[in-house]
Protein backbone atom coordinates (compact mmCIF):
# COMPACT_ATOMS: atom_id res chain seq x y z
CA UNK A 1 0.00 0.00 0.00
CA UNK A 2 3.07 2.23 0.77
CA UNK A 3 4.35 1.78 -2.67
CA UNK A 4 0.83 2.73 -4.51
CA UNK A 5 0.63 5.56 -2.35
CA UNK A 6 4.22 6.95 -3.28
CA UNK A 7 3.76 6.17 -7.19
CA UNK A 8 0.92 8.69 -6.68
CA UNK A 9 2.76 11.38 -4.92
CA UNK A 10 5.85 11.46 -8.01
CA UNK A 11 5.38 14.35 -10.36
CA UNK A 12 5.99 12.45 -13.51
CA UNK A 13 2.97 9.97 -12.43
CA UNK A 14 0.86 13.31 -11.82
CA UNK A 15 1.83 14.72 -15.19
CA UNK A 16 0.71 11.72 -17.26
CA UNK A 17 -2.88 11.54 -15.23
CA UNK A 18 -3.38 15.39 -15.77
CA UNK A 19 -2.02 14.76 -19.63
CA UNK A 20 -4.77 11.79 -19.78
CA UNK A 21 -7.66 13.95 -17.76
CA UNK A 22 -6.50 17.06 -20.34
CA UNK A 23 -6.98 14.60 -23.36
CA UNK A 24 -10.29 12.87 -22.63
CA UNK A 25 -12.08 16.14 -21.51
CA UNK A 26 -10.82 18.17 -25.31
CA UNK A 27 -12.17 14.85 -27.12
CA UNK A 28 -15.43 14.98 -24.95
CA UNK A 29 -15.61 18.87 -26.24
CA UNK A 30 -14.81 17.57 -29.74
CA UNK A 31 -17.59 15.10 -29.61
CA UNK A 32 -20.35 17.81 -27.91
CA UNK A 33 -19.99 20.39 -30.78
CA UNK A 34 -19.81 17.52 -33.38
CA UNK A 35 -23.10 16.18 -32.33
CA UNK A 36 -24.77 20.07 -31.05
CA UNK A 37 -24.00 21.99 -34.09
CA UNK A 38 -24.00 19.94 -37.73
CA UNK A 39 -21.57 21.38 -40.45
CA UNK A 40 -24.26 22.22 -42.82
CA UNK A 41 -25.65 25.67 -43.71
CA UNK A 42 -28.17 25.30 -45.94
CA UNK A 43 -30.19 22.38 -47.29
CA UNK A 44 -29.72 22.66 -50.84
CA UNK A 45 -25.80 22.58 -51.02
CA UNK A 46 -25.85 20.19 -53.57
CA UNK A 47 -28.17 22.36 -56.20
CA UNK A 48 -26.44 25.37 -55.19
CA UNK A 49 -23.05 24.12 -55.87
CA UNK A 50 -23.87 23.36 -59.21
CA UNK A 51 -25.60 26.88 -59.90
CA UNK A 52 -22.26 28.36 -59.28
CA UNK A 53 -20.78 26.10 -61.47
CA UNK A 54 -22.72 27.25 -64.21
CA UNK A 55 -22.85 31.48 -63.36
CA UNK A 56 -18.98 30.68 -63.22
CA UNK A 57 -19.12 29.19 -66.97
CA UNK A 58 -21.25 31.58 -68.22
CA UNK A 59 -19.35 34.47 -66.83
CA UNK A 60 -15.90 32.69 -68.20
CA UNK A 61 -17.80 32.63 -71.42
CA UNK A 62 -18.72 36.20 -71.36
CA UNK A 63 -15.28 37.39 -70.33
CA UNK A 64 -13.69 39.77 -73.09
CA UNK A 65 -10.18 38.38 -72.26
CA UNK A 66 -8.77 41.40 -71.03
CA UNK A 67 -4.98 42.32 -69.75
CA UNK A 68 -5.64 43.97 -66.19
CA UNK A 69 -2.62 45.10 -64.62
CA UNK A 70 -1.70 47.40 -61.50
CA UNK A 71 0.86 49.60 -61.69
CA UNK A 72 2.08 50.49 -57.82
CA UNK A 73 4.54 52.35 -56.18
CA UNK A 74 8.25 51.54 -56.03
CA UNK A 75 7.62 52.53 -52.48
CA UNK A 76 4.56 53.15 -50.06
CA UNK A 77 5.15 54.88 -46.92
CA UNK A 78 2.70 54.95 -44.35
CA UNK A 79 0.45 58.00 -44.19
CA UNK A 80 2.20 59.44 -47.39
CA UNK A 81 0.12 59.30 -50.94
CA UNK A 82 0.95 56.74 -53.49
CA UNK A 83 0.30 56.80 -56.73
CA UNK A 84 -1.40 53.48 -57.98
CA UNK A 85 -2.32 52.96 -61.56
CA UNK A 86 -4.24 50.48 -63.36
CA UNK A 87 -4.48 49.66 -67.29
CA UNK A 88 -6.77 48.06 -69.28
CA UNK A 89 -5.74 46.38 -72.76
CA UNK A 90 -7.84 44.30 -74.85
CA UNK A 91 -6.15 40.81 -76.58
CA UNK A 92 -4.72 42.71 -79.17
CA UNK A 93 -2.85 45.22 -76.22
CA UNK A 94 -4.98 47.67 -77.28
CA UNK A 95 -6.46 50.27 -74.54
CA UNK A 96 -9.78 49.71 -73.48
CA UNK A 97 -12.04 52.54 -71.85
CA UNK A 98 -14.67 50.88 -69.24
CA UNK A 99 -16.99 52.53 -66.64
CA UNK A 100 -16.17 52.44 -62.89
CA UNK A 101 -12.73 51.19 -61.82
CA UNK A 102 -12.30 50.62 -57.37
CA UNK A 103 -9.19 50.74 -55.46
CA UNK A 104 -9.96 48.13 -52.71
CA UNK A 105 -7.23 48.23 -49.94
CA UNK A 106 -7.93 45.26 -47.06
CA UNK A 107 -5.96 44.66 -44.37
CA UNK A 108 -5.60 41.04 -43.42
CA UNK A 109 -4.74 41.61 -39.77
CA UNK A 110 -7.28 43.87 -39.22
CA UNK A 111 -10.87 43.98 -41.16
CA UNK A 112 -11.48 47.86 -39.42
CA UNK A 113 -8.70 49.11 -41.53
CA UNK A 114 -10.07 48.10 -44.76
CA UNK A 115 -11.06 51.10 -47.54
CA UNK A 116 -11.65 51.80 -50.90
CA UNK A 117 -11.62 54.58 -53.29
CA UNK A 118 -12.63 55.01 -56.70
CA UNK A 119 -9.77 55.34 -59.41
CA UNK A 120 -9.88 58.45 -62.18
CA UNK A 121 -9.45 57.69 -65.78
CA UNK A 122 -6.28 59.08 -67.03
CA UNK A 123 -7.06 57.99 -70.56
CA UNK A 124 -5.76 55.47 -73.02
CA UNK A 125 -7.38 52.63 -70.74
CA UNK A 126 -5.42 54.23 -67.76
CA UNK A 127 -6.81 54.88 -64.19
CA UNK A 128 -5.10 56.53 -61.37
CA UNK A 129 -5.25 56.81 -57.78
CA UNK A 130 -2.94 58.29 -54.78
CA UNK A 131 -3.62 56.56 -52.29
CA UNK A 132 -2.70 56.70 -48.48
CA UNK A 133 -2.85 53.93 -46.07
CA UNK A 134 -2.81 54.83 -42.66
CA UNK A 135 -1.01 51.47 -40.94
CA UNK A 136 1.99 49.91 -41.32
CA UNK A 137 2.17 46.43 -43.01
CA UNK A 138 0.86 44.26 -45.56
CA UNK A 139 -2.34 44.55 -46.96
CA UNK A 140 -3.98 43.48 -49.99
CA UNK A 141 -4.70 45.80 -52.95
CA UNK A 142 -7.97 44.54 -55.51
CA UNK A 143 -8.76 46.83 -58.40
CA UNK A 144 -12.03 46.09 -59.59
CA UNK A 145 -13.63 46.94 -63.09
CA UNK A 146 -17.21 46.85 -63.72
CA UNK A 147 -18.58 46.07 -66.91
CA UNK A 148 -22.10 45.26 -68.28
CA UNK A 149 -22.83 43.67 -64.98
CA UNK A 150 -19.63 41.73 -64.45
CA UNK A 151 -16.78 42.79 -62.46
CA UNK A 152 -13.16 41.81 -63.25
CA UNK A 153 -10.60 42.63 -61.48
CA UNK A 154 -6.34 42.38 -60.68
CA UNK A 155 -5.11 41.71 -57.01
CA UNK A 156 -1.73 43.08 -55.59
CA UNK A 157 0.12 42.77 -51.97
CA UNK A 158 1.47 45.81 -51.09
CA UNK A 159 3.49 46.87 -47.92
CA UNK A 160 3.22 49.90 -46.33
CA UNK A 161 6.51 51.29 -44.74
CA UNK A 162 7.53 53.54 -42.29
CA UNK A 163 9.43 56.98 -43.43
């Protein structure tokens, strides 16, 4: 009985119980929100997925096969404008003049910090924008162009620095 009683009292024997108690109470939490809470949102997943499928063909087959591409800074200091630009070209490189162009800015470490701004036509299929972000870091640029009810657009990381 002596014996039992000291295995108890050593700290490695304590350790592995408290490891063993630690592991069968996160499965038992594992198992509660698999049963409480199923991982489907809506009922018709199935019918839905394959909606998508099809907007997603139909807009690939509606696509004019155009050359987006933004044209940043060579450097973007925090709380100091930067000029962004953004071109539009058709297959043949040609410029192509659309409606509304957006400067999206998001900022993956914080959503609060996200803005956008719309660009002004330059001309030639050019669109600028100075734009000032107010934190220091990464965050990712989308430049959006909408046109006849589709929107295309060019993505960019960018990385604001300090002076």
């Amino acid at each position: 009985m002596s014996q039992k009683q000291s295995a108890l009292r050593s700290p490695w024997i304590r350790a592995w119980l408290g490891l063993l108690v630690v592991f069968v109470i996160a499965n038992g939490v594992m198992l509660y929100l698999a049963f409480d809470r199923p991982g489907l949102v809506v009922d018709d997943y199935y019918e839905r997925g394959q909606d998508y499928e099809q907007n997603m063909l139909k807009k690939k087959a509606r696509h004019p096969g155009w050359k987006l591409k933004i044209l940043p800074p060579r450097r973007i200091v925090v709380n100091q404008p930067a000029p962004f630009a953004f071109t539009v070209k058709d297959q043949e490189g040609q410029p192509v003049e659309v409606g509304e162009v957006m400067f999206r800015a998001y900022r993956p470490a914080d959503a609060k910090a996200d803005f956008e701004l719309p660009m002004v036509a330059d001309g030639q299929g050019r669109w600028k924008a100075d734009v000032t972000f107010p934190l220091l870091g990464a965050w990712d640029v989308l430049v959006t162009v909408e046109h006849n009810g589709d929107e295309y657009h060019d993505d960019y990381r960018a990385n604001a620095r300090p002076d």
